[in-house]
Structures are given as C-alpha cells and as structure tokens.
N, C-alpha and C. Protein backbone atom coordinates (compact mmCIF):
# COMPACT_ATOMS: atom_id res chain seq x y z
N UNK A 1 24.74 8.21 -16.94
CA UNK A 1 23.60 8.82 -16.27
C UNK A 1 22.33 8.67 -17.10
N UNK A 2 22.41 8.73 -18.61
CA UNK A 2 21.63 8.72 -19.24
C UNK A 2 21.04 7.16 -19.49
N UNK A 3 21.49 6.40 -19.24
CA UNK A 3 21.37 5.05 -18.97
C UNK A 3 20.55 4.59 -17.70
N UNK A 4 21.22 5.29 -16.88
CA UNK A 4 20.58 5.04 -15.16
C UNK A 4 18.88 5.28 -15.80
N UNK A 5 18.72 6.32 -16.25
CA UNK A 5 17.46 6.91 -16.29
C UNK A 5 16.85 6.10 -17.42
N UNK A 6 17.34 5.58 -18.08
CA UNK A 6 16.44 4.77 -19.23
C UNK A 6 15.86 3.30 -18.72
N UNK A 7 17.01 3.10 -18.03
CA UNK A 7 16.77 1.73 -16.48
C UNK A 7 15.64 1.70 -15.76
N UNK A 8 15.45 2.94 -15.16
CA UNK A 8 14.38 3.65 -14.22
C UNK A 8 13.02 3.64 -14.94
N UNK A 9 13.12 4.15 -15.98
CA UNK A 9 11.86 4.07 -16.86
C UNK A 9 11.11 3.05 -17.43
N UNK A 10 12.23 2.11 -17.73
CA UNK A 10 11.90 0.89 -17.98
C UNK A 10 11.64 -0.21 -16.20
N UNK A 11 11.97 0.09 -15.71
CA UNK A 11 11.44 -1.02 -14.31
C UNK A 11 10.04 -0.28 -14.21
N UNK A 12 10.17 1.46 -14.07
CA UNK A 12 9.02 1.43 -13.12
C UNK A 12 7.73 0.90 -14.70
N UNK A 13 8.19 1.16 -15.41
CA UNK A 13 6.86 0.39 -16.92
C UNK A 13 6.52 -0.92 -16.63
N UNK A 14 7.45 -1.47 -16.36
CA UNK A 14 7.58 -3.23 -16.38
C UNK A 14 6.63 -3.37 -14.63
N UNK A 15 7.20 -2.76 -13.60
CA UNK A 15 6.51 -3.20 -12.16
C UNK A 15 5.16 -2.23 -13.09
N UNK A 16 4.85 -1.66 -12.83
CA UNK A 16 3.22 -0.85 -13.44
C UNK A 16 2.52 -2.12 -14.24
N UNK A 17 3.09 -2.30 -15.14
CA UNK A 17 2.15 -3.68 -15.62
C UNK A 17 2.07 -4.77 -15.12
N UNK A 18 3.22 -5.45 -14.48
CA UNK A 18 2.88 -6.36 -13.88
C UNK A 18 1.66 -6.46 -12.59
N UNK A 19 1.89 -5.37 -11.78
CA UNK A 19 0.55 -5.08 -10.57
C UNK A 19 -0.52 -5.04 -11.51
N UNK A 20 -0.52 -4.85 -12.34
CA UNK A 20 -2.01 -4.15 -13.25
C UNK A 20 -2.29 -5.20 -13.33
N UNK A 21 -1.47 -6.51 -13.82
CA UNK A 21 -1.73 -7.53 -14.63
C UNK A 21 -2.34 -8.69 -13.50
N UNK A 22 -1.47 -8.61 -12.57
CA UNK A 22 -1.52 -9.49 -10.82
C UNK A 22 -2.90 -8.79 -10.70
N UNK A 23 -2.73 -7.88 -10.37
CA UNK A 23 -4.24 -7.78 -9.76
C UNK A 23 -5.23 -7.83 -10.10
N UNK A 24 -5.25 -7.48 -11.61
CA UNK A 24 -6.99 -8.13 -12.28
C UNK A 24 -6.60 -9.68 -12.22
N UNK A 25 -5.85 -10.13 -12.59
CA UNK A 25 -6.34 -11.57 -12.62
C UNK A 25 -6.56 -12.45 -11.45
N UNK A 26 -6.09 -12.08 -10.05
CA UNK A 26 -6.02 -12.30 -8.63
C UNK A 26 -7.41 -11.65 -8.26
N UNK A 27 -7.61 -10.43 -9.10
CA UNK A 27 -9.33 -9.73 -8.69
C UNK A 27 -9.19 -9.40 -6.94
N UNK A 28 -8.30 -8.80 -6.14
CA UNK A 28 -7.92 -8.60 -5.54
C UNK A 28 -7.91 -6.99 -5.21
N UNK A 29 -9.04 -6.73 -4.65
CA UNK A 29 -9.36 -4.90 -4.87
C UNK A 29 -9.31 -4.64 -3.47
N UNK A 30 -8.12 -3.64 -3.20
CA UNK A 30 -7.92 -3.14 -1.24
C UNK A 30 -7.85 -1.67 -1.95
N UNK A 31 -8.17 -1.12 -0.61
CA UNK A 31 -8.67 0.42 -0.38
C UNK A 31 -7.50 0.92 0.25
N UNK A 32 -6.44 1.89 -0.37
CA UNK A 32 -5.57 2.34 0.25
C UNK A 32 -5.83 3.65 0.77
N UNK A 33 -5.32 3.95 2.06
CA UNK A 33 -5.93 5.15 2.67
C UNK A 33 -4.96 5.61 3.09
N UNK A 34 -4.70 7.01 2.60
CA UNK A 34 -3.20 8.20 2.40
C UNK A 34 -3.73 9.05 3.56
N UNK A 35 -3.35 8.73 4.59
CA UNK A 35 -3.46 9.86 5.76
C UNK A 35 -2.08 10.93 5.93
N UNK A 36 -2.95 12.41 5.67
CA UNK A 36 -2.03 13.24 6.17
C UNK A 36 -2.60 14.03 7.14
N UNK A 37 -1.61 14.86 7.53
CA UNK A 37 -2.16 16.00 8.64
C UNK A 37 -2.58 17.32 8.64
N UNK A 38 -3.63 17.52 8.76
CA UNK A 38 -4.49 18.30 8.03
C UNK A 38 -4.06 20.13 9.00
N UNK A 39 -5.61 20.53 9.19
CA UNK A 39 -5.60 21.50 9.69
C UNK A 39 -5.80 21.32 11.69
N UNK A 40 -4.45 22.92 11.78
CA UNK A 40 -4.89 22.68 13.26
C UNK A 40 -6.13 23.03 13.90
N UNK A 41 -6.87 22.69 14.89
CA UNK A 41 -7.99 23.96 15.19
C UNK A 41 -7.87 24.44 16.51
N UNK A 42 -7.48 25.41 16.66
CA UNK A 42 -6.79 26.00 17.87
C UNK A 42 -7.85 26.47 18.76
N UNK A 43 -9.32 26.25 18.67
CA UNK A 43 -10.34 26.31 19.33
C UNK A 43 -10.41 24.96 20.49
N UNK A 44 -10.07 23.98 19.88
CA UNK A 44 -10.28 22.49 20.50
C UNK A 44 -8.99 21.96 20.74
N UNK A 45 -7.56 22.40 19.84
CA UNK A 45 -6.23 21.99 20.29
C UNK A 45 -6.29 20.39 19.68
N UNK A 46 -7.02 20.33 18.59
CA UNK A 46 -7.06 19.06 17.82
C UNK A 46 -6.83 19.20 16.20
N UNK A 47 -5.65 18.01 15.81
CA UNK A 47 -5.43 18.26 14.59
C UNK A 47 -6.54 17.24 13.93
N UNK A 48 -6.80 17.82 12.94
CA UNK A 48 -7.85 16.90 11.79
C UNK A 48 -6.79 16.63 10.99
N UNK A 49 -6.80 14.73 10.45
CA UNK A 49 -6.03 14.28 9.60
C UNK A 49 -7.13 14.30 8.56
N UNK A 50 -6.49 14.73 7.29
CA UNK A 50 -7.04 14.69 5.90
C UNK A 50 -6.63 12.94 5.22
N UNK A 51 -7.87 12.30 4.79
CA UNK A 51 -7.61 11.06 4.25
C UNK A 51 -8.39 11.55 2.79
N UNK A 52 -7.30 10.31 2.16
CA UNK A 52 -7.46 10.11 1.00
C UNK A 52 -7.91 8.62 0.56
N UNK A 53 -8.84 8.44 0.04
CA UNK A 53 -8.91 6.74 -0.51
C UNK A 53 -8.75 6.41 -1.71
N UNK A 54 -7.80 5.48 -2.50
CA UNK A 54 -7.65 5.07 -3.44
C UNK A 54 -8.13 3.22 -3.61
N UNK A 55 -9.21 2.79 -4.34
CA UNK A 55 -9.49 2.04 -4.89
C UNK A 55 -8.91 1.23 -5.59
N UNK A 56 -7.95 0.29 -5.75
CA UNK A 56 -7.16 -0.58 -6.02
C UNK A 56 -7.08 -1.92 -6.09
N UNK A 57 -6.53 -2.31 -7.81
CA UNK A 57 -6.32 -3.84 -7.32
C UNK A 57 -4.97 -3.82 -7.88
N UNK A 58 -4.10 -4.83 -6.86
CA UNK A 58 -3.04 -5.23 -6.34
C UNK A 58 -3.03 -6.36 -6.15
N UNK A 59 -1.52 -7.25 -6.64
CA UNK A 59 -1.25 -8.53 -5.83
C UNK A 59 -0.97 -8.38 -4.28
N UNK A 60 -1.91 -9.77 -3.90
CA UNK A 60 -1.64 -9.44 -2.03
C UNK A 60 -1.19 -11.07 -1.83
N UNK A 61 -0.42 -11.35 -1.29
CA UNK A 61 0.14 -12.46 -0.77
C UNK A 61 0.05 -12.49 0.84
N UNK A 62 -0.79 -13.32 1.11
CA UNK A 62 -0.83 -13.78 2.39
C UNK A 62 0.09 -14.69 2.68
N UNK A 63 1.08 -13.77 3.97
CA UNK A 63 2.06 -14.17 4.17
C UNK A 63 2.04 -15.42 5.21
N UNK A 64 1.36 -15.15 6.35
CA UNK A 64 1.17 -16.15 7.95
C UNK A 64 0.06 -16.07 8.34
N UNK A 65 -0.29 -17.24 9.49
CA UNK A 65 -1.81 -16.47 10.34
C UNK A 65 -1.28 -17.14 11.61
N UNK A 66 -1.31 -16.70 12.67
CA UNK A 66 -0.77 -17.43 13.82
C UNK A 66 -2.57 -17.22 15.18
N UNK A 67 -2.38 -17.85 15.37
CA UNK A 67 -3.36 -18.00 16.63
C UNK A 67 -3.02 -17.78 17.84
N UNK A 68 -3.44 -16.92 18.73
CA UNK A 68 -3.18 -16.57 20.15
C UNK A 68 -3.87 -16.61 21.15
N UNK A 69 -4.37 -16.79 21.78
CA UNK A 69 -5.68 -16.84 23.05
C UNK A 69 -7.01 -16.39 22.01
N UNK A 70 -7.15 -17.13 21.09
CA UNK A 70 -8.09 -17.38 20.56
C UNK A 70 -8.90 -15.54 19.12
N UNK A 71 -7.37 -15.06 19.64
CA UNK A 71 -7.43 -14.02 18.87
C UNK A 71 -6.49 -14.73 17.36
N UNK A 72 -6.92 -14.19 16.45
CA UNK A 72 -6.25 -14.87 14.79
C UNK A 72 -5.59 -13.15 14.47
N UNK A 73 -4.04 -13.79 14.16
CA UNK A 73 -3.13 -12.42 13.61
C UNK A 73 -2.77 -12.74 12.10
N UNK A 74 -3.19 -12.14 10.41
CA UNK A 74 -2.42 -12.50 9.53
C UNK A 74 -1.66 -11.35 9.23
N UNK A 75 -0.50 -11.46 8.26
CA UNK A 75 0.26 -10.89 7.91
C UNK A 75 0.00 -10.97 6.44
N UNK A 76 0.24 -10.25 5.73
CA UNK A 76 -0.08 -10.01 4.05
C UNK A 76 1.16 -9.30 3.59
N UNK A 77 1.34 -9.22 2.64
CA UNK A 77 2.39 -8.21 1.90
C UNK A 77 1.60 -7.59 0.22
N UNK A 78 1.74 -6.49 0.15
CA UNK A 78 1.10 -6.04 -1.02
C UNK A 78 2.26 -5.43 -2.32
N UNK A 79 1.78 -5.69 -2.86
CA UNK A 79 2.73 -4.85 -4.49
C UNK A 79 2.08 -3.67 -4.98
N UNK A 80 2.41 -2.56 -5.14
CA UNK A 80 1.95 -1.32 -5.01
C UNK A 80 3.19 -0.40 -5.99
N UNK A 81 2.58 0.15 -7.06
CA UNK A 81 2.90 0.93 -7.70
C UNK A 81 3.04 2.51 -7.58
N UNK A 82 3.96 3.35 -7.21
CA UNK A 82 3.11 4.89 -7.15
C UNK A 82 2.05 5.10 -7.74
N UNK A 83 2.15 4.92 -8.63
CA UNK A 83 0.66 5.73 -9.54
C UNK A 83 -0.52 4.81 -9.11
N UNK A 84 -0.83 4.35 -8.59
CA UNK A 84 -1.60 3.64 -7.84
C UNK A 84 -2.28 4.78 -6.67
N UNK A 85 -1.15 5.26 -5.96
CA UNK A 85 -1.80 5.98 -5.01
C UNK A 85 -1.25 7.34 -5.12
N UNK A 86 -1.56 8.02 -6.01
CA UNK A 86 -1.25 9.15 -5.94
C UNK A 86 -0.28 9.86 -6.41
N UNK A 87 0.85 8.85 -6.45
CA UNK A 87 2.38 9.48 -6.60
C UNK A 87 2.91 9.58 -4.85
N UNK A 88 2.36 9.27 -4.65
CA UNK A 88 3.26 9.10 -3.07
C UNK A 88 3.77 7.88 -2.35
N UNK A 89 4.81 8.50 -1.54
CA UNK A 89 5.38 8.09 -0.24
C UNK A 89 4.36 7.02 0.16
N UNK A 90 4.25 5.49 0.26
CA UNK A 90 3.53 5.51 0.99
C UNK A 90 4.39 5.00 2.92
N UNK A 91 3.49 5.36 3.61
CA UNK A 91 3.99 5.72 5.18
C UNK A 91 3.03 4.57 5.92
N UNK A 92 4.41 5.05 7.40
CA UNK A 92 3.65 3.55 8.25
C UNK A 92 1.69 4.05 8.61
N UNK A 93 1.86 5.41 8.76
CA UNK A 93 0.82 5.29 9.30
C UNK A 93 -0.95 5.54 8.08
N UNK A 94 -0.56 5.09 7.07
CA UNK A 94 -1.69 4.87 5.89
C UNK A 94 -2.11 3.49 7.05
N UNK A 95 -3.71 3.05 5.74
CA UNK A 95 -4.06 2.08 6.03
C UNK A 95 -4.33 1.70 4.47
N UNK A 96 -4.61 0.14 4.91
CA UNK A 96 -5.02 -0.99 3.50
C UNK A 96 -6.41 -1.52 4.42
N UNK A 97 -7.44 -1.06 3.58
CA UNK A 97 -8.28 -2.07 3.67
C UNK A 97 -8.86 -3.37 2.94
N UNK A 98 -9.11 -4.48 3.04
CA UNK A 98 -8.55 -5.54 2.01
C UNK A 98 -9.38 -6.38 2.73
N UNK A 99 -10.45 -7.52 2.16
CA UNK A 99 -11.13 -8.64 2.19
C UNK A 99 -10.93 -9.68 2.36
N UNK A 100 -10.84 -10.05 3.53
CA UNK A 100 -10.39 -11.76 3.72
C UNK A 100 -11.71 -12.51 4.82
N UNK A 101 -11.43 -13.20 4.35
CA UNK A 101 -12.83 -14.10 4.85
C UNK A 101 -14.29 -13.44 4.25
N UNK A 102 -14.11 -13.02 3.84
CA UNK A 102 -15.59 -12.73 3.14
C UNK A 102 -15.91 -11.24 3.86
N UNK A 103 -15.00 -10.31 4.72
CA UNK A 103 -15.12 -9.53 5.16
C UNK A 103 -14.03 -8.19 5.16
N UNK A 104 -14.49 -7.23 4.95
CA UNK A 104 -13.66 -6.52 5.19
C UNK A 104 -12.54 -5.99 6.46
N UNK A 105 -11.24 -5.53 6.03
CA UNK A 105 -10.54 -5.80 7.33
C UNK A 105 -9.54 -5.16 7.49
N UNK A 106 -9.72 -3.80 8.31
CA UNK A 106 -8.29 -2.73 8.42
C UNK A 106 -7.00 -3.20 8.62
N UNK A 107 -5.92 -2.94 7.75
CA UNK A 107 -4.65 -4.03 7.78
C UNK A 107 -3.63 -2.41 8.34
N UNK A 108 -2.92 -2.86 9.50
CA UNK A 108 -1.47 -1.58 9.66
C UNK A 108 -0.39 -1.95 8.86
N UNK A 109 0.03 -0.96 8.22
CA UNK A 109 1.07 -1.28 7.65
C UNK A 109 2.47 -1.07 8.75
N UNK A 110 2.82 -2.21 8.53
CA UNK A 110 4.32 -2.48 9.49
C UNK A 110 5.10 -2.66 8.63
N UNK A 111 5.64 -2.12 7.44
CA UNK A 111 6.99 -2.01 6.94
C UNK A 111 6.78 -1.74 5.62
N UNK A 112 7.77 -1.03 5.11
CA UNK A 112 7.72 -0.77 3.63
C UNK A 112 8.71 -0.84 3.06
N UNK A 113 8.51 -1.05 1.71
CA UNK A 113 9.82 -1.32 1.16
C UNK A 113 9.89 -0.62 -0.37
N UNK A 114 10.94 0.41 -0.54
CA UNK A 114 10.58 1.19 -1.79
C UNK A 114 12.12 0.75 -2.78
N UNK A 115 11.47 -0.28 -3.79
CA UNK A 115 12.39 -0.38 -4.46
C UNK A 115 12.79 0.85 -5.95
N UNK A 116 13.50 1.22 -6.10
CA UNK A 116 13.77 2.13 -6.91
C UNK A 116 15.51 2.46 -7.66
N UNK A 117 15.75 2.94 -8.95
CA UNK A 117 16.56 3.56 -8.91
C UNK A 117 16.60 4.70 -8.88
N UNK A 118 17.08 5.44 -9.31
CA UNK A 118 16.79 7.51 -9.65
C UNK A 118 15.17 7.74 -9.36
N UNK A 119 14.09 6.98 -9.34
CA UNK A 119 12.77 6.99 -9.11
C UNK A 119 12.20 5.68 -8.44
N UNK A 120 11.28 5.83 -7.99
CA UNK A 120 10.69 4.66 -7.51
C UNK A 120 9.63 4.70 -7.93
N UNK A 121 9.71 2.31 -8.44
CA UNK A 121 8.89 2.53 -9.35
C UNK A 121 7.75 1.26 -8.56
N UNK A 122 8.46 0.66 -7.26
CA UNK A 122 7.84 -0.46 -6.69
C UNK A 122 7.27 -0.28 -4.97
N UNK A 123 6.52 -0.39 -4.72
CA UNK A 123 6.45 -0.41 -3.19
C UNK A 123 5.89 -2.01 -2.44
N UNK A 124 7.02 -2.39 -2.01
CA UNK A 124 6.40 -3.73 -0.97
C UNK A 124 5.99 -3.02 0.20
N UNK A 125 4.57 -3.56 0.51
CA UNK A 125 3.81 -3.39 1.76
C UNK A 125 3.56 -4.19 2.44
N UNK A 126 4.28 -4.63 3.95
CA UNK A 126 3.75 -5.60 4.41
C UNK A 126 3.06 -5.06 5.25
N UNK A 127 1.41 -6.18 5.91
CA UNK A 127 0.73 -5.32 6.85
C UNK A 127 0.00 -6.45 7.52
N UNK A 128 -0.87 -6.20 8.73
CA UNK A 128 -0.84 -7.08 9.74
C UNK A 128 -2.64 -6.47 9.91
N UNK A 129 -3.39 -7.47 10.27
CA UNK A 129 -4.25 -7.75 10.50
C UNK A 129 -5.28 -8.62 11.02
C-alpha cells in the first residue's frame, strides 16, 4: 500500500511537469471554465451557474477537422493536470476556450479521461469545436 502511494506521487510529479513543460514550449494558453451550479432564485425559478476561469497552458493536439455543408468541425484533445484547475473533477459540461486560426473558439468537452492511481494525477480532454 505504501508503495501504491509512492507510485501515485511520483506519476502525478512526472504528468505535472511534463504539461508544464508541453505547454510553455507549444505556448499553447486555453481558458478552462469550471462551471458549477450556483444559487437557486426562487423569485424567477432560475438557477445561476457559478463559473470559474483558469488561465492555462497545456499540450493540445489537434486531433481531425472534417467539413460538412460548408460548416468546419475540429476535434482537439488536451493534457490537463488537476492543479491546473483547481483540484477538480473536470466534467462534460466545463468549457476550453483555445485559439485556432488566429481566433478564439469555445471547444465542448465530449469525453474525459482521468488517468490515476489512489489519486489522479492526469486528465485527457477531448473536445470539439
């Protein structure tokens, strides 16, 4: 057990530097946005979601771009550390905002992937835009 945990400590050190390292040198800075659910207001019967933005650089690998009736779809995947955003979960319904073409560009995240042992120390994000 005491092993498991020395394992754990050592990946999530090793993924932490490597994103640190990918992403300054890729210079690759997306805006991660931690949406939760805030307060109800029982005047209007509308919940206010509380966002959070974290400033980030990350490796982003552009995965595809497919063309459709003249609409353009890419797919990206991101490397994402907890401590990056907070210490959290991250969930389908966050957003990545992230620069391609010289523009900024709200990406959904459609899948996640939390690699970990006893802790998690990696998050694959793939997201569509």
């Amino acid at each position: 057990l005491i092993m498991a945990g020395a394992l754990d400590t050592a990946f999530k050190a090793i993924a932490k530097q490597v994103v640190s390292d990918l992403g300054k040198s890729l210079d690759t800075s997306v805006t991660y946005t931690r949406k939760v659910m805030g307060t109800y207001n029982t005047a209007t019967g509308s919940v206010k979601a509380v966002k959070t933005d974290y400033a980030i650089k990350v490796p982003v690998e552009f995965v595809n771009s497919n063309e459709e009736a003249g609409y353009q779809e890419n797919t990206a995947r991101l490397y994402i550390t907890p401590d990056l955003i907070g210490d959290n979960q991250p969930l389908l319904q966050d957003e990545i905002t992230l620069m391609f073409s010289g523009s900024a560009r709200i990406a959904k995240i459609t899948s996640i992937r939390t690699l970990k042992g006893g802790q998690e120390y990696l998050f694959r994000i793939d997201v569509v835009f």
